[in-house]
N, C-alpha and C. Protein backbone atom coordinates (compact mmCIF):
# COMPACT_ATOMS: atom_id res chain seq x y z
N UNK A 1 -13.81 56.40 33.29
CA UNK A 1 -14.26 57.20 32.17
C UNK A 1 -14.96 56.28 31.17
N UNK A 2 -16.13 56.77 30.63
CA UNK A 2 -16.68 55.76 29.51
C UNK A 2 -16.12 55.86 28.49
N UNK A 3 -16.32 54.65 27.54
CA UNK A 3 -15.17 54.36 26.12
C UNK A 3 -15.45 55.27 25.40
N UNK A 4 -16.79 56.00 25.04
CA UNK A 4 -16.55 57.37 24.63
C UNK A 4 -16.35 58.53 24.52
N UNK A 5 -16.33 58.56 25.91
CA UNK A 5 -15.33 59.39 26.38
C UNK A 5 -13.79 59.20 26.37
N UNK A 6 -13.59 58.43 26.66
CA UNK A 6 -11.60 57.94 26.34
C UNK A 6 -11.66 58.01 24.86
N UNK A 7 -12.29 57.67 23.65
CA UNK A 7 -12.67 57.55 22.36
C UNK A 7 -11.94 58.89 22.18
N UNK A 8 -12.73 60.08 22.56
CA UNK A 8 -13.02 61.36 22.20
C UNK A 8 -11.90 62.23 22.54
N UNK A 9 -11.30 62.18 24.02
CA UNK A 9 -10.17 62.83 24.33
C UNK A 9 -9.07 62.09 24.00
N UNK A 10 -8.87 60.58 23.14
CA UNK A 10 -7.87 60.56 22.77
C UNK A 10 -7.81 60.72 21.42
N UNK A 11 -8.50 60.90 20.15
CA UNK A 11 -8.92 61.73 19.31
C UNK A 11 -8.37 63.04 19.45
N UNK A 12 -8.42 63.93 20.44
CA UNK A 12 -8.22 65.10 20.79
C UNK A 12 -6.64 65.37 20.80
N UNK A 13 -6.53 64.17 21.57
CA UNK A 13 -4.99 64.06 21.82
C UNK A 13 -4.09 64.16 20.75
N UNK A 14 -4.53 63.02 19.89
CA UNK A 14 -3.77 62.60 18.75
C UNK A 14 -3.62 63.76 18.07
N UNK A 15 -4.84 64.34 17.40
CA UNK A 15 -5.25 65.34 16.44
C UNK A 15 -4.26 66.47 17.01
N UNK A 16 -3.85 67.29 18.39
CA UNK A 16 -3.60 68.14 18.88
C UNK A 16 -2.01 67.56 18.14
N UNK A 17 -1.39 66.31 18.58
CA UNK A 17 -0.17 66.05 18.59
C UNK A 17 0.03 66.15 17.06
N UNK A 18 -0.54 65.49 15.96
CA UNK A 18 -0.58 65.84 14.46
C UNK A 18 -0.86 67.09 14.05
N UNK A 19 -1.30 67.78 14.42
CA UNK A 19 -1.36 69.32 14.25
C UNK A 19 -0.19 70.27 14.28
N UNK A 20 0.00 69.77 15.61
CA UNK A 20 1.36 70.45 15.98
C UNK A 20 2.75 69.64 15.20
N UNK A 21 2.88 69.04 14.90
CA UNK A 21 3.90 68.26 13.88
C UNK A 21 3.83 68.70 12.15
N UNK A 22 2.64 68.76 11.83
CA UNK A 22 2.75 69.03 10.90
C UNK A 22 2.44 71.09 10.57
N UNK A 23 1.77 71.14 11.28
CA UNK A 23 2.30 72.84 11.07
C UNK A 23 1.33 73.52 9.99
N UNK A 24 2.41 74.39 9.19
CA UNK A 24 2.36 75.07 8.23
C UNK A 24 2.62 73.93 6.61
N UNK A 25 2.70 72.81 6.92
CA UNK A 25 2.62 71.80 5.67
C UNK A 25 1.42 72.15 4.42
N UNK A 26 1.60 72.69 3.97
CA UNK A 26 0.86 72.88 2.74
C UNK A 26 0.07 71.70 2.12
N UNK A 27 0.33 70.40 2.25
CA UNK A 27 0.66 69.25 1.22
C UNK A 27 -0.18 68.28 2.77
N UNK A 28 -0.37 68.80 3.80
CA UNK A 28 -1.01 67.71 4.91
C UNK A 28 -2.23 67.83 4.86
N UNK A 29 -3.29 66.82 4.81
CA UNK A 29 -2.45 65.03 5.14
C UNK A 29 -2.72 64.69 3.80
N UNK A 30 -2.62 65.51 2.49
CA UNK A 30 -3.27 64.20 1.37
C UNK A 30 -1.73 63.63 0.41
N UNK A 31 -0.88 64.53 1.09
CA UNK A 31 0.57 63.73 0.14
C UNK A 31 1.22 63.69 1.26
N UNK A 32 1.00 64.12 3.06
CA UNK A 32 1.80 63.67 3.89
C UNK A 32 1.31 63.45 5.25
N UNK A 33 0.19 61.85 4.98
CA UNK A 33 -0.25 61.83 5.98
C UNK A 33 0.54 61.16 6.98
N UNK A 34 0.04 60.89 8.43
CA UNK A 34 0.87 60.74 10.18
C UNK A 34 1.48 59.25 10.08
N UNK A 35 0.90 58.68 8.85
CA UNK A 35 0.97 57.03 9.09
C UNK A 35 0.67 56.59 7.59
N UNK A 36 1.53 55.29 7.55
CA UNK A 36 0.86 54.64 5.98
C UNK A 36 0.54 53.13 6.48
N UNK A 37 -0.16 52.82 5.62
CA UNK A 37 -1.31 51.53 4.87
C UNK A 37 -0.76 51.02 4.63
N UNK A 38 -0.34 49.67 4.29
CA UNK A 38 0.54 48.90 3.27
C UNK A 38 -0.46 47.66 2.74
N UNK A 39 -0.45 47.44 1.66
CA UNK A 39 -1.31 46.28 1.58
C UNK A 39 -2.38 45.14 1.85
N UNK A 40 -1.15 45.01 3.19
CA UNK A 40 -2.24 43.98 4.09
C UNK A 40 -3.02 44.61 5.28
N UNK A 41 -2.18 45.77 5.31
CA UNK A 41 -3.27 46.77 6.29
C UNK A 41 -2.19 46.94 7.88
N UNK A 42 -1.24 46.65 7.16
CA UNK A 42 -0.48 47.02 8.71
C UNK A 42 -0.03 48.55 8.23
N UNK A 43 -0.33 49.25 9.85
CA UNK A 43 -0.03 50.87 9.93
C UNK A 43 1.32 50.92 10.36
N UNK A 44 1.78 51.89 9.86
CA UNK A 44 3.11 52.86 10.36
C UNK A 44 2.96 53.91 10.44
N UNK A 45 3.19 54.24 11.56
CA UNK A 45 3.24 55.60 11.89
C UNK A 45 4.16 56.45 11.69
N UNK A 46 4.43 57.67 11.06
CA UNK A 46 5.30 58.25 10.71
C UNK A 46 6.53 58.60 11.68
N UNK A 47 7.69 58.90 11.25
CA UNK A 47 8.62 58.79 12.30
C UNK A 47 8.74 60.05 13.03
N UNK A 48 8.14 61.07 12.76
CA UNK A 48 7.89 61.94 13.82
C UNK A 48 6.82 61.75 14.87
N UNK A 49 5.35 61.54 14.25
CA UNK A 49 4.59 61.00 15.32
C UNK A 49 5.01 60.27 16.14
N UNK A 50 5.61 58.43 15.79
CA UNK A 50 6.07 57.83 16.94
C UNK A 50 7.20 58.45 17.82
N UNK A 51 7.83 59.40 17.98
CA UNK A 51 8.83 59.98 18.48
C UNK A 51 8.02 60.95 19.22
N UNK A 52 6.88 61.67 18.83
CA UNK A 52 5.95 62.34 20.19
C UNK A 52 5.09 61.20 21.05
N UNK A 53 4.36 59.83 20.55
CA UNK A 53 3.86 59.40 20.86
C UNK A 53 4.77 58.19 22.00
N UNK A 54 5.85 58.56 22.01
CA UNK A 54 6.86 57.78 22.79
C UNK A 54 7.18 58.52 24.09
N UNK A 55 6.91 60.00 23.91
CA UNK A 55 7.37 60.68 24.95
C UNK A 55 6.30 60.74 26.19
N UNK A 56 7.06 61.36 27.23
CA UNK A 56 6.21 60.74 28.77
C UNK A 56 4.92 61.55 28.47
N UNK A 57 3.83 61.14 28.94
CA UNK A 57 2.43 61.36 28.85
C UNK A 57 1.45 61.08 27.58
N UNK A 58 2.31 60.73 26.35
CA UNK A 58 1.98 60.54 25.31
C UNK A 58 1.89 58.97 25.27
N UNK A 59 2.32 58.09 25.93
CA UNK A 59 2.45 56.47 25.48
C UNK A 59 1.50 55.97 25.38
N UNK A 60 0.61 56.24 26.36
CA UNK A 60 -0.46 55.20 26.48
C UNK A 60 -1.66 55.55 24.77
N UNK A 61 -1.12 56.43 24.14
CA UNK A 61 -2.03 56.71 22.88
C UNK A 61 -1.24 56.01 21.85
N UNK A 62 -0.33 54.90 22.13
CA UNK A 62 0.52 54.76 20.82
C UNK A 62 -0.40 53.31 20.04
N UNK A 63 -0.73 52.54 21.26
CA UNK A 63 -1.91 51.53 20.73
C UNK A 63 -2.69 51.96 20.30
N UNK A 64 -3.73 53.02 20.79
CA UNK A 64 -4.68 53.50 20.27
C UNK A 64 -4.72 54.02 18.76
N UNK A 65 -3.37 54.68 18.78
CA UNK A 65 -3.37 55.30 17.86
C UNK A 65 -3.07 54.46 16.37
N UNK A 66 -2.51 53.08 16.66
CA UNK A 66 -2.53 52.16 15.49
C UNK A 66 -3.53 51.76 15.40
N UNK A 67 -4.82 51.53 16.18
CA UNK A 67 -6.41 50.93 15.79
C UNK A 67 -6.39 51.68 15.43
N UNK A 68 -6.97 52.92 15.90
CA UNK A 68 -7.69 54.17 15.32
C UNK A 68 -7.47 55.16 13.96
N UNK A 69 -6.17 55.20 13.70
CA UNK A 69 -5.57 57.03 13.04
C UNK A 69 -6.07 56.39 11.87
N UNK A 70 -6.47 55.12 11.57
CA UNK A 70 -6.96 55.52 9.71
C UNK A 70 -8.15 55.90 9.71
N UNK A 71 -9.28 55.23 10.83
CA UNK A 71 -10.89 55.60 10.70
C UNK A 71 -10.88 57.70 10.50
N UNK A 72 -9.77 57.79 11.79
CA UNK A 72 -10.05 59.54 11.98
C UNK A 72 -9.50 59.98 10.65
N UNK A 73 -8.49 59.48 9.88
CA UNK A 73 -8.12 60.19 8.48
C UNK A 73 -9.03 59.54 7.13
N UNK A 74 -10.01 59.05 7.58
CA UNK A 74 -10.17 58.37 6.54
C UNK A 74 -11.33 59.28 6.05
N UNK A 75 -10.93 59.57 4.36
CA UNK A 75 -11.68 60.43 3.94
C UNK A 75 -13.83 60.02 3.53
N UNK A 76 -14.24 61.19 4.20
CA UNK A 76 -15.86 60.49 3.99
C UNK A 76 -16.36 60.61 2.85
């Protein structure tokens, strides 16, 4: 598969899995986004995400998803 293609459906992935976690949240993502920032720029992922992103078929997005989840939340 080309990288933008893997890019795109795991985008898809993620977004599908944050969607479904956060729901009916009123307040998502600008007072409760999937992951936080800290200073020097190391991500955490929230403790529900890593708990879907741990489960079988979900793993291989858990790297990805620490490069990536700030560019996709990051406001334009």
């Amino acid at each position: 598969m080309y990288q933008s293609n893997l890019h795109t459906e795991n985008t898809i992935r993620l977004m599908e899995i944050v969607l479904a976690l956060t729901g009916d949240d009123k307040c998502y993502p600008y007072q409760n986004p999937p992951y936080a920032l800290d200073h020097d720029g190391v991500i955490t992922l929230s403790g529900a995400l890593r708990s879907e992103l741990n489960k079988n078929g979900n793993q291989d997005l858990v790297v990805w998803a620490h490069q990536n989840i700030v560019s996709l939340f990051k406001e334009s």
